[in-house]
C-alpha atoms as a PDB file:
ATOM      1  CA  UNK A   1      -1.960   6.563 -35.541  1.00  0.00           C
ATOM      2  CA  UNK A   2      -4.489   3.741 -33.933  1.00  0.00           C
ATOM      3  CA  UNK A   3      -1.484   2.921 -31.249  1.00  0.00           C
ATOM      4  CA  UNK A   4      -1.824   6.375 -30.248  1.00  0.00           C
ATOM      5  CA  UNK A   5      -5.463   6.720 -29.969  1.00  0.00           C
ATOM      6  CA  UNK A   6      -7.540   7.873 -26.453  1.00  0.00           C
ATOM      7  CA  UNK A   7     -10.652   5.169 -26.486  1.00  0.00           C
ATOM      8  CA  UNK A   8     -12.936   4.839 -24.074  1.00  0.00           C
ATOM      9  CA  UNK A   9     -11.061   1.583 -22.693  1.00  0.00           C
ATOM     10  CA  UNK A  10      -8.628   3.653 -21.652  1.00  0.00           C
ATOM     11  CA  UNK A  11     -10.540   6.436 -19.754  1.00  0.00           C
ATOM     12  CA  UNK A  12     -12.099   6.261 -15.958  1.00  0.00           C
ATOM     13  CA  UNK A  13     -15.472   7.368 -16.920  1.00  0.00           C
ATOM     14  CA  UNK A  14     -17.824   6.103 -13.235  1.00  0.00           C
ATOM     15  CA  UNK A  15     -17.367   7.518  -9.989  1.00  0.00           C
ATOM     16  CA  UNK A  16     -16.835   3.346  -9.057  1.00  0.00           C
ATOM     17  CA  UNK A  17     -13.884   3.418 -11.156  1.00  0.00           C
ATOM     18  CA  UNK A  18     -12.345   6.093  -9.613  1.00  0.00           C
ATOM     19  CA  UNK A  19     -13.101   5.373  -5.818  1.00  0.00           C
ATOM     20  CA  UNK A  20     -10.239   2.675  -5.650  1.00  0.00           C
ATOM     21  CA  UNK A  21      -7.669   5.551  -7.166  1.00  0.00           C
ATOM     22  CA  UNK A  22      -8.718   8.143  -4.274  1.00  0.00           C
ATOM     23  CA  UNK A  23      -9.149   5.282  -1.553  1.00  0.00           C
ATOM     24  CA  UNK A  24      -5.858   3.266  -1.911  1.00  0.00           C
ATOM     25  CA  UNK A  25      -2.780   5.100  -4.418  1.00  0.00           C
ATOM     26  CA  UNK A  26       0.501   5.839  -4.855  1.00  0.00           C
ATOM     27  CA  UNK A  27       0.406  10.163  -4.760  1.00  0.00           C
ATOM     28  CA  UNK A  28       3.142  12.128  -6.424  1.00  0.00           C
ATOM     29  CA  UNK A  29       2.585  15.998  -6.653  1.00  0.00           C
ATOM     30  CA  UNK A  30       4.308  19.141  -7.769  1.00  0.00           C
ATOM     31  CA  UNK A  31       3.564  22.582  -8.122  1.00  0.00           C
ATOM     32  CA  UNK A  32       1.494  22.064 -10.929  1.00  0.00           C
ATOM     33  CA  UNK A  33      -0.146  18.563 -10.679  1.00  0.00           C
ATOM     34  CA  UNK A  34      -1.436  15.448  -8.683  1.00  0.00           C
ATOM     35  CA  UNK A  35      -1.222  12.652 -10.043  1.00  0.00           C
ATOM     36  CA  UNK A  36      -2.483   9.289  -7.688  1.00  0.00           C
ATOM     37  CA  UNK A  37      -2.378   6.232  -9.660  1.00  0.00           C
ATOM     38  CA  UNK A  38      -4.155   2.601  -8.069  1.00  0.00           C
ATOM     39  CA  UNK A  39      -1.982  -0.804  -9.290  1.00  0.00           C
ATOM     40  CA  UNK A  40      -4.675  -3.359 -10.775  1.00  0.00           C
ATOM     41  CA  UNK A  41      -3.602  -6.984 -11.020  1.00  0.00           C
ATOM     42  CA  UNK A  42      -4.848  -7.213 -14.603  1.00  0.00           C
ATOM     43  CA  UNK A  43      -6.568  -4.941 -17.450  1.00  0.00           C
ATOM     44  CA  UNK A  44      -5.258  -1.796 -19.214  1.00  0.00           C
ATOM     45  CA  UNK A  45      -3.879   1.215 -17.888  1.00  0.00           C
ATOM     46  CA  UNK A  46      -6.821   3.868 -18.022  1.00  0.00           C
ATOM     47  CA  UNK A  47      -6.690   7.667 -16.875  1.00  0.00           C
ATOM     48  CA  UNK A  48      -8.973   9.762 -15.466  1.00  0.00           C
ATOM     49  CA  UNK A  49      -8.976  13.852 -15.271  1.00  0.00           C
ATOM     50  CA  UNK A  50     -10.247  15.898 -11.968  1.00  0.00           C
ATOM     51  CA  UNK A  51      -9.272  19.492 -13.069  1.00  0.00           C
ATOM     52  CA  UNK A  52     -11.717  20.931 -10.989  1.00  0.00           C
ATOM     53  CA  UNK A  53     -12.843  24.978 -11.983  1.00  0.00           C
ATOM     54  CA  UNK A  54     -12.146  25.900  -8.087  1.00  0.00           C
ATOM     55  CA  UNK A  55      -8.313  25.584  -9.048  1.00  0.00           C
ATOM     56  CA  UNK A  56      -8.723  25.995 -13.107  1.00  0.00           C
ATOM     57  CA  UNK A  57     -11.018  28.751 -13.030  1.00  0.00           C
ATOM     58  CA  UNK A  58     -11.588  29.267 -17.102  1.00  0.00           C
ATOM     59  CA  UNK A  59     -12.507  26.479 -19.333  1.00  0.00           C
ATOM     60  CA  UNK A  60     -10.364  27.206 -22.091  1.00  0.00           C
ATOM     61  CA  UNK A  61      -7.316  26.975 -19.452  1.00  0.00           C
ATOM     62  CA  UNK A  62      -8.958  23.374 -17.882  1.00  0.00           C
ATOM     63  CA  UNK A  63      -9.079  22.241 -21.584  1.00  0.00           C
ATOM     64  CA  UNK A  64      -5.763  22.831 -22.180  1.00  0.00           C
ATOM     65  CA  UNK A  65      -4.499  20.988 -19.722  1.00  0.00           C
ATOM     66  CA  UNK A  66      -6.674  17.864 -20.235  1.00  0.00           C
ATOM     67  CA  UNK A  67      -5.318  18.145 -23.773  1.00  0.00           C
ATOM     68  CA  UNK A  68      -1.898  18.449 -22.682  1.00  0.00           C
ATOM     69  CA  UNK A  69      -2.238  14.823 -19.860  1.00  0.00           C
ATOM     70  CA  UNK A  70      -4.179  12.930 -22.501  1.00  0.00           C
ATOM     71  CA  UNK A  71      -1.445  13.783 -25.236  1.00  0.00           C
ATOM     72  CA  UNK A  72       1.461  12.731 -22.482  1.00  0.00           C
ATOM     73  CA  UNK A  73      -1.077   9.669 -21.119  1.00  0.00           C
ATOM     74  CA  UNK A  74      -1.179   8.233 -25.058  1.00  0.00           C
ATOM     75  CA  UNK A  75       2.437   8.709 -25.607  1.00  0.00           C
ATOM     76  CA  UNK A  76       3.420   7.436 -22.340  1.00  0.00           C
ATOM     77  CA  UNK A  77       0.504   4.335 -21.719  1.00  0.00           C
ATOM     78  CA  UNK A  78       2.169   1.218 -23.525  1.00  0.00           C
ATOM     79  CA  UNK A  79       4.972   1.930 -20.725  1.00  0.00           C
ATOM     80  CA  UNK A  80       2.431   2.227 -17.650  1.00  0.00           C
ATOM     81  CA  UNK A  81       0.953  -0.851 -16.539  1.00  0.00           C
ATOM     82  CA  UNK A  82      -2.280  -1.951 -15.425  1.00  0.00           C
ATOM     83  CA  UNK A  83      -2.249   1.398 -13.451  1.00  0.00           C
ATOM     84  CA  UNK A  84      -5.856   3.054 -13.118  1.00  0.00           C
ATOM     85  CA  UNK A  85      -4.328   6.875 -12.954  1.00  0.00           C
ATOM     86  CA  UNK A  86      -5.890  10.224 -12.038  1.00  0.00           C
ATOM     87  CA  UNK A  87      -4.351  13.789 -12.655  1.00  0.00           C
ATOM     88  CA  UNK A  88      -5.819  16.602 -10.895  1.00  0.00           C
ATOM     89  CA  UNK A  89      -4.568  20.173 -11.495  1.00  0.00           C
ATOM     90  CA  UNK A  90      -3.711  23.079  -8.756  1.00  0.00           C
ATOM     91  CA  UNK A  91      -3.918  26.209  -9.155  1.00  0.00           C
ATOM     92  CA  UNK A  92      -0.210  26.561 -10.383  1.00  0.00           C
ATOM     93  CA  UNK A  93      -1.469  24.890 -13.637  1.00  0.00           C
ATOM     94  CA  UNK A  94      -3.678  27.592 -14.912  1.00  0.00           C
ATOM     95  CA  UNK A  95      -0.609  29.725 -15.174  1.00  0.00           C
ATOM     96  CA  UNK A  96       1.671  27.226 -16.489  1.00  0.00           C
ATOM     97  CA  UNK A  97       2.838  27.151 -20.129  1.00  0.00           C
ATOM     98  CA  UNK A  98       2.835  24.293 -22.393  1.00  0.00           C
ATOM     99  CA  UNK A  99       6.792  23.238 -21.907  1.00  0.00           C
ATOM    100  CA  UNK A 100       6.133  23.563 -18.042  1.00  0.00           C
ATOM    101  CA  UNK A 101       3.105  21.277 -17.837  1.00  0.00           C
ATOM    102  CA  UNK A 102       4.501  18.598 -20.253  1.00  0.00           C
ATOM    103  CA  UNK A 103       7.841  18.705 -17.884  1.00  0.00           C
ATOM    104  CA  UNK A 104       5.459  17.928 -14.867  1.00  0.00           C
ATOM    105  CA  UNK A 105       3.147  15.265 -15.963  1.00  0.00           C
ATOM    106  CA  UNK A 106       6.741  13.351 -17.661  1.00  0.00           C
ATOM    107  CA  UNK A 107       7.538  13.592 -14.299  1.00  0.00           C
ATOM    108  CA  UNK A 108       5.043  11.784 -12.640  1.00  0.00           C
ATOM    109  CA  UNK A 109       5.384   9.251 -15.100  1.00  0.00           C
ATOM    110  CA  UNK A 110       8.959   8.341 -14.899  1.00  0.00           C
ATOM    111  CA  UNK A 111       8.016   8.328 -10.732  1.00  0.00           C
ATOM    112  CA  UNK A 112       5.064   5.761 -11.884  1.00  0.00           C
ATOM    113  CA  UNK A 113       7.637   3.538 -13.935  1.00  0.00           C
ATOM    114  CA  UNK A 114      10.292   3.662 -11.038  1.00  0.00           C
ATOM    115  CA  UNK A 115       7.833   2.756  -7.967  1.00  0.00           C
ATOM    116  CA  UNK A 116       5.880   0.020 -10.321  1.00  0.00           C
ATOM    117  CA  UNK A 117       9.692  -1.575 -10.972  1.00  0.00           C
ATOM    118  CA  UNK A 118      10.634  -1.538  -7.339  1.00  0.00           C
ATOM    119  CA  UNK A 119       8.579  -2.157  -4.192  1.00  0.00           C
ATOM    120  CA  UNK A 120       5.038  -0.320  -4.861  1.00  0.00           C
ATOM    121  CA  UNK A 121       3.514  -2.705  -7.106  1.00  0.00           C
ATOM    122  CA  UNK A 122       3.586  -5.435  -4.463  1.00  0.00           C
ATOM    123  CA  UNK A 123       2.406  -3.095  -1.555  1.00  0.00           C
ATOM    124  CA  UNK A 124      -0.967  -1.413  -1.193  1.00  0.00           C
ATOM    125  CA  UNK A 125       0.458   2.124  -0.548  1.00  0.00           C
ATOM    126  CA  UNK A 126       3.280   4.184  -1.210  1.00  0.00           C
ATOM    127  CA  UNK A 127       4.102   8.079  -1.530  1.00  0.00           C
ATOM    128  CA  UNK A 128       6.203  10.044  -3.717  1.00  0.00           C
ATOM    129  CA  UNK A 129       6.864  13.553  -3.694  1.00  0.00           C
END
């Protein structure tokens, strides 16, 4: 199961990794989840989580849903590259079940694969809805 493990490699842990995600990013958003994501020219694909209690209000409910992105992110990383990523959660989320939320972060990640084929990963900014 190594190929599948969450390391700290692959994890935005500073607030100067995640600066370049918020500053310059492709967005892509649903009812349920926004997910920006910052093309590097080199490294591995790392995620960071902003599930923030104003739109999450109980911590079991955040946890969940970190569970459920990092379960999708180390299923889905091999295929996403050099992307720094970060999810954030609305409100939506918190009421979301488990089939719902796994539907919406696959989601962003085919729209990651598709832009980073075509014309995004050459640019410095795109958006996807």
């Amino acid at each position: 199961m190594g190929g599948f493990s969450f390391p700290t490699r692959y994890r935005l842990t500073k607030a100067k990794d995640y600066k370049p995600v918020f500053d310059k990013s492709l967005r892509s958003s649903d009812a349920y989840l926004t997910v920006l994501a910052h093309k590097k020219k080199e490294g591995e694909t790392r995620l960071g989580l902003a599930i923030s209690k104003k739109n999450v209000r109980h911590a079991a409910e955040r946890n969940r849903i970190k569970r459920q992105i990092r379960e999708s992110f180390r299923l889905n990383r091999s295929t996403l590259r050099n992307l720094d990523i970060v999810v954030m959660a609305r409100k939506a989320a918190s009421r979301a079940d488990r089939k719902t939320l796994r539907a919406s972060i696959e989601k962003h990640w085919d729209i990651l694969k598709r832009r980073c084929d075509s014309h995004w990963c050459s640019s410095s900014k795109s958006t996807a809805t």
